[in-house]
Protein backbone atom coordinates (compact mmCIF):
# COMPACT_ATOMS: atom_id res chain seq x y z
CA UNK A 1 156.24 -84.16 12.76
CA UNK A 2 158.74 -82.22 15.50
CA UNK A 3 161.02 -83.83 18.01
CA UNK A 4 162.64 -81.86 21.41
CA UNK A 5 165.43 -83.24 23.37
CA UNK A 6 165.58 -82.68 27.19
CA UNK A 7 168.80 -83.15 28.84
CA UNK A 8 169.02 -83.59 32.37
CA UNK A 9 172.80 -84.56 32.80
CA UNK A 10 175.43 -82.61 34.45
CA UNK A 11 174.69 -78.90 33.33
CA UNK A 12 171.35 -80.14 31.56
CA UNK A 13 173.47 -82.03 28.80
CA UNK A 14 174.73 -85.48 29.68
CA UNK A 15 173.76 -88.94 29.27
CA UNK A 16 170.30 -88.72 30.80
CA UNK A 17 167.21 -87.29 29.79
CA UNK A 18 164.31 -87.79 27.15
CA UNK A 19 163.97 -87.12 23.33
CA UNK A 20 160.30 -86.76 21.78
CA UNK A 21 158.48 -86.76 19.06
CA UNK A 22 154.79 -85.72 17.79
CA UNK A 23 152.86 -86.03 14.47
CA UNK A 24 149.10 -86.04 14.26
CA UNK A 25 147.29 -89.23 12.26
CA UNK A 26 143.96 -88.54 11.10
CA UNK A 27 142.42 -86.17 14.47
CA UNK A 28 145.01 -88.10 17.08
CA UNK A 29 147.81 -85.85 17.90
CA UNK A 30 150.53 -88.22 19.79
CA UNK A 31 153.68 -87.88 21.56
CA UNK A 32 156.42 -90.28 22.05
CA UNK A 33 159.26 -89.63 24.94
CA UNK A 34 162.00 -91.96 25.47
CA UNK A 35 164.37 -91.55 28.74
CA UNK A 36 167.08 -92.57 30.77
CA UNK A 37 166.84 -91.49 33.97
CA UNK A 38 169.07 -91.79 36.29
CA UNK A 39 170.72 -94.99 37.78
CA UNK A 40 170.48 -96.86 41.24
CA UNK A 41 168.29 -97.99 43.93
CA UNK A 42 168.81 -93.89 45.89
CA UNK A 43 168.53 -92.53 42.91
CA UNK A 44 164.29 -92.86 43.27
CA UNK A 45 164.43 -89.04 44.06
CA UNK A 46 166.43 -88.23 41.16
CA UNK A 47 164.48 -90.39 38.79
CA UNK A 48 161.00 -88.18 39.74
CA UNK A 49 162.48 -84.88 39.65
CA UNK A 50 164.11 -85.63 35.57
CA UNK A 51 160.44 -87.16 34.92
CA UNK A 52 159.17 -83.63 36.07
CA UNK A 53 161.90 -82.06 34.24
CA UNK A 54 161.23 -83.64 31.22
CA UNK A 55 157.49 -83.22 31.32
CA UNK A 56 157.97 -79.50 32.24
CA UNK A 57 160.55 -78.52 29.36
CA UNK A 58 159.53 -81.15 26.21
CA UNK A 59 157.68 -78.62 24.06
CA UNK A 60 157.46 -78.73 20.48
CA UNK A 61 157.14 -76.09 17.19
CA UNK A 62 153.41 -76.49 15.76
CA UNK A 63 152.09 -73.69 13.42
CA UNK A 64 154.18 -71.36 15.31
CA UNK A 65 153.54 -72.29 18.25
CA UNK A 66 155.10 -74.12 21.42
CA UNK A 67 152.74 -77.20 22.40
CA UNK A 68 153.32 -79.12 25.41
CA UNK A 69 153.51 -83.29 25.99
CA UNK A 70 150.01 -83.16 27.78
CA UNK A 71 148.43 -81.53 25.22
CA UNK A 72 148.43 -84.51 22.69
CA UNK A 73 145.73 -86.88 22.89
CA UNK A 74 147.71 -89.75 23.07
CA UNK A 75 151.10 -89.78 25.24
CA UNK A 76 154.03 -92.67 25.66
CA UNK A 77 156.43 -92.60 27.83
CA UNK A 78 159.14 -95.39 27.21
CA UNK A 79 162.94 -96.30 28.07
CA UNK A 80 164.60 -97.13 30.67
CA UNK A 81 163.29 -95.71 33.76
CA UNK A 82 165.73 -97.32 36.10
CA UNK A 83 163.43 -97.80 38.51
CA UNK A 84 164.63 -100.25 40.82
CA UNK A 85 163.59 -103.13 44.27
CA UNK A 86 162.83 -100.66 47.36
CA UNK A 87 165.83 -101.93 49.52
CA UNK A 88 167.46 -103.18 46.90
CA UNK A 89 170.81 -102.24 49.15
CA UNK A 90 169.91 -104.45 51.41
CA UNK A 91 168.84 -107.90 49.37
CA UNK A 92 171.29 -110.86 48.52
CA UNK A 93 171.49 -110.75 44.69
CA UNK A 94 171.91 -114.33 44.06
CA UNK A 95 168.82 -115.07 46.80
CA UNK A 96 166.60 -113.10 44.73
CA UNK A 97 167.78 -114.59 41.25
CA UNK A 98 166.72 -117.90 42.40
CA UNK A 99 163.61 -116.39 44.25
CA UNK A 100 162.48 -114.86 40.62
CA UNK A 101 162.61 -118.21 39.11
CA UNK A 102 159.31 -118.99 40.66
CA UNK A 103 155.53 -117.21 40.15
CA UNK A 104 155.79 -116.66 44.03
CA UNK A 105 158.86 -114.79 44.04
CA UNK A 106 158.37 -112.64 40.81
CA UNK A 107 154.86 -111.10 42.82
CA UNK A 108 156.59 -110.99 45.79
CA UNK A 109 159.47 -108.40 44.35
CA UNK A 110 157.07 -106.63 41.87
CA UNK A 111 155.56 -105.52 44.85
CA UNK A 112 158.75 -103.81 45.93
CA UNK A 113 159.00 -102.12 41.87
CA UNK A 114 159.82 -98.21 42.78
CA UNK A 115 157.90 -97.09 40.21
CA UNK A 116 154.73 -99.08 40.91
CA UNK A 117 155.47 -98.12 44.85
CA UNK A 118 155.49 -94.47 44.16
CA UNK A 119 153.01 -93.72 41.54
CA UNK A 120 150.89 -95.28 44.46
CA UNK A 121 152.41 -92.52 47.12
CA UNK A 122 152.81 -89.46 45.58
CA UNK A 123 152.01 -87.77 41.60
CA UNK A 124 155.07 -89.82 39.97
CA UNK A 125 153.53 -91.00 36.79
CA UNK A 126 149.95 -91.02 38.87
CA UNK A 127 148.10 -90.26 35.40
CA UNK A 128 149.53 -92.68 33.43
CA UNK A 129 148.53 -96.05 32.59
CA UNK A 130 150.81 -99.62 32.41
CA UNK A 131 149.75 -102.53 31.31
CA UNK A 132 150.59 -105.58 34.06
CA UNK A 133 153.78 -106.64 33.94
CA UNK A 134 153.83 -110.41 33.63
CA UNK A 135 157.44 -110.47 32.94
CA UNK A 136 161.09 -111.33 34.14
CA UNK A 137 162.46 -108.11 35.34
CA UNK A 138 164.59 -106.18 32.44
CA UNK A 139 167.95 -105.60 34.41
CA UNK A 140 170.68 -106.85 35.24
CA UNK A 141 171.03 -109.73 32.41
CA UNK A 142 174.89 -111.05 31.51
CA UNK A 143 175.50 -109.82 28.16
CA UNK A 144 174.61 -112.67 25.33
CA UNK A 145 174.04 -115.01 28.12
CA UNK A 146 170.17 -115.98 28.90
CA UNK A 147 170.67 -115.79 32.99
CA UNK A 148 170.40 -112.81 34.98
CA UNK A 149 173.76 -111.30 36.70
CA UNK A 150 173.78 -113.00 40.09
CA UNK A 151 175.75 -110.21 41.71
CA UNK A 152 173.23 -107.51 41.19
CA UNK A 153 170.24 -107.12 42.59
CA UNK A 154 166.93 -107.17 39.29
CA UNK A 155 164.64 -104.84 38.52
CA UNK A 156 162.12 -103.82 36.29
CA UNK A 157 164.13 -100.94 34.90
CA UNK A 158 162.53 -100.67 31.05
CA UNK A 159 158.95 -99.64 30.94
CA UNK A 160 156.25 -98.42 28.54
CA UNK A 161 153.86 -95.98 30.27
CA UNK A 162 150.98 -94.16 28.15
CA UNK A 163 147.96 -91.53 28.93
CA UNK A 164 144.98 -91.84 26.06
CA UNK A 165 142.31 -93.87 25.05
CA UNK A 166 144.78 -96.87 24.81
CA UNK A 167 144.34 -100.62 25.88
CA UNK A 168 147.14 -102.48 25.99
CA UNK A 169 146.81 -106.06 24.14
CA UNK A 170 150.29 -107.27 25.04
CA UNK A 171 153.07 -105.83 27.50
CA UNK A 172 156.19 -108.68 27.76
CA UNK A 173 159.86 -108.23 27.65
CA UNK A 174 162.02 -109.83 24.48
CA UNK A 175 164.43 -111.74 26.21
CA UNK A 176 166.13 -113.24 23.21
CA UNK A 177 167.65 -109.88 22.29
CA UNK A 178 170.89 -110.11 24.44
CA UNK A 179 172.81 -107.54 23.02
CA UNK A 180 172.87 -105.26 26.72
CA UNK A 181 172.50 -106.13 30.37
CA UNK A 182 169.09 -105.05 29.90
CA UNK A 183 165.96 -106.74 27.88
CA UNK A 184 163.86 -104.46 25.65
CA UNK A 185 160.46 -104.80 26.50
CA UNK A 186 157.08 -104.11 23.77
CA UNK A 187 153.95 -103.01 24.19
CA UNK A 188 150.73 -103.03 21.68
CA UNK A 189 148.19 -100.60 22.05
C-alpha cells in the first residue's frame, strides 16, 4: 500500500489536485485517485490540463521503484470533476431546475455534460469507462435542503471513472446525504 498527492493549486499546492493510492489483492494491482479540479463552466481547459497533470506526476514507491497510475491493472478515478453544462453562462438557472424535473429535460442537459462532450472530442478521459448516469445532476444542491439551488445553473460535477476489467452494477447519486451543495455519488464494480 503507497499513496502520492498531486497538487495543482497556485504554485502546485492549493486546494486542487488528486491524492492516490495503490495496493495489490491477490494478482490485481489497483489505483485509486480522487480530485478536485478546478471550478466553473471556462474552467473546461483547466479541468483537462490538472487531469493530465495528475496522470503525468501520480507515481508511487514499489520495491524501489517509481510505478505509474497506468500501470495498475485496475484504475479509478473519482471526486469532483467539476465538469459542468456547455453554455452554462448562458442558461436561466431556475428554467433548467424545473426542466430537470422531467426524463426529457435530464437527457436533454446530459447531452450538454463537459465531460461526456469532450472525452467525445479530444483524449480527455478517452480510455476510461463510466457507467450511465441515470441520475439528478450532483451540483448545486441548498445545503440540508432536498431542492437544487435555483440560482445556479446544475451539473454533473461528481463522477466515478475507471480503466480495467470492471462492469459497473450500479452508478446513482445519494441524495439524502445533504451535508454540501453537492451529492456524493457510488459506484459498484
Amino acid at each position: 500500500f503507497s499513496q502520492c498527492v498531486v497538487g495543482c493549486g497556485f504554485a502546485g499546492a492549493g486546494n486542487k489536485g488528486g491524492v492516490g493510492v495503490r495496493w495489490q489483492l491477490g494478482r490485481r494491482k489497483w489505483c485509486v485517485t480522487n480530485v478536485h479540479l478546478a471550478a466553473g463552466t471556462a474552467a473546461q481547459l483547466e479541468r483537462e490540463a490538472q487531469f493530465d497533470t495528475i496522470s503525468e506526476r501520480l507515481e508511487f514507491l514499489l520495491d524501489g521503484e517509481m510505478v505509474s497510475a497506468d500501470s495498475h491493472d485496475v484504475s479509478l478515478f473519482i471526486g469532483d470533476t467539476n465538469s459542468r453544462l456547455v453554455g452554462a453562462d448562458d442558461l436561466d438557472a431556475e428554467i433548467v431546475v424545473a426542466k430537470l424535473a422531467t426524463a426529457d429535460g435530464a437527457k436533454q442537459y446530459l447531452q450538454r455534460d463537459q465531460l461526456l462532450v469532450r472525452r467525445l472530442e479530444t483524449t480527455y478521459f478517452h480510455d476510461w469507462r463510466e457507467a450511465p448516469i441515470d441520475f439528478a445532476p450532483t451540483y448545486r444542491w441548498l445545503k440540508s435542503l432536498p431542492q437544487m439551488d435555483p440560482k445556479r445553473v446544475p451539473a454533473w460535477t461528481d463522477r466515478i471513472l475507471w480503466k480495467g476489467p470492471l462492469t459497473a452494477v450500479l452508478y446513482r447519486s445519494l441524495p439524502w446525504l445533504e451535508i454540501s451543495d453537492h451529492r456524493p455519488v457510488e459506484c459498484i464494480l
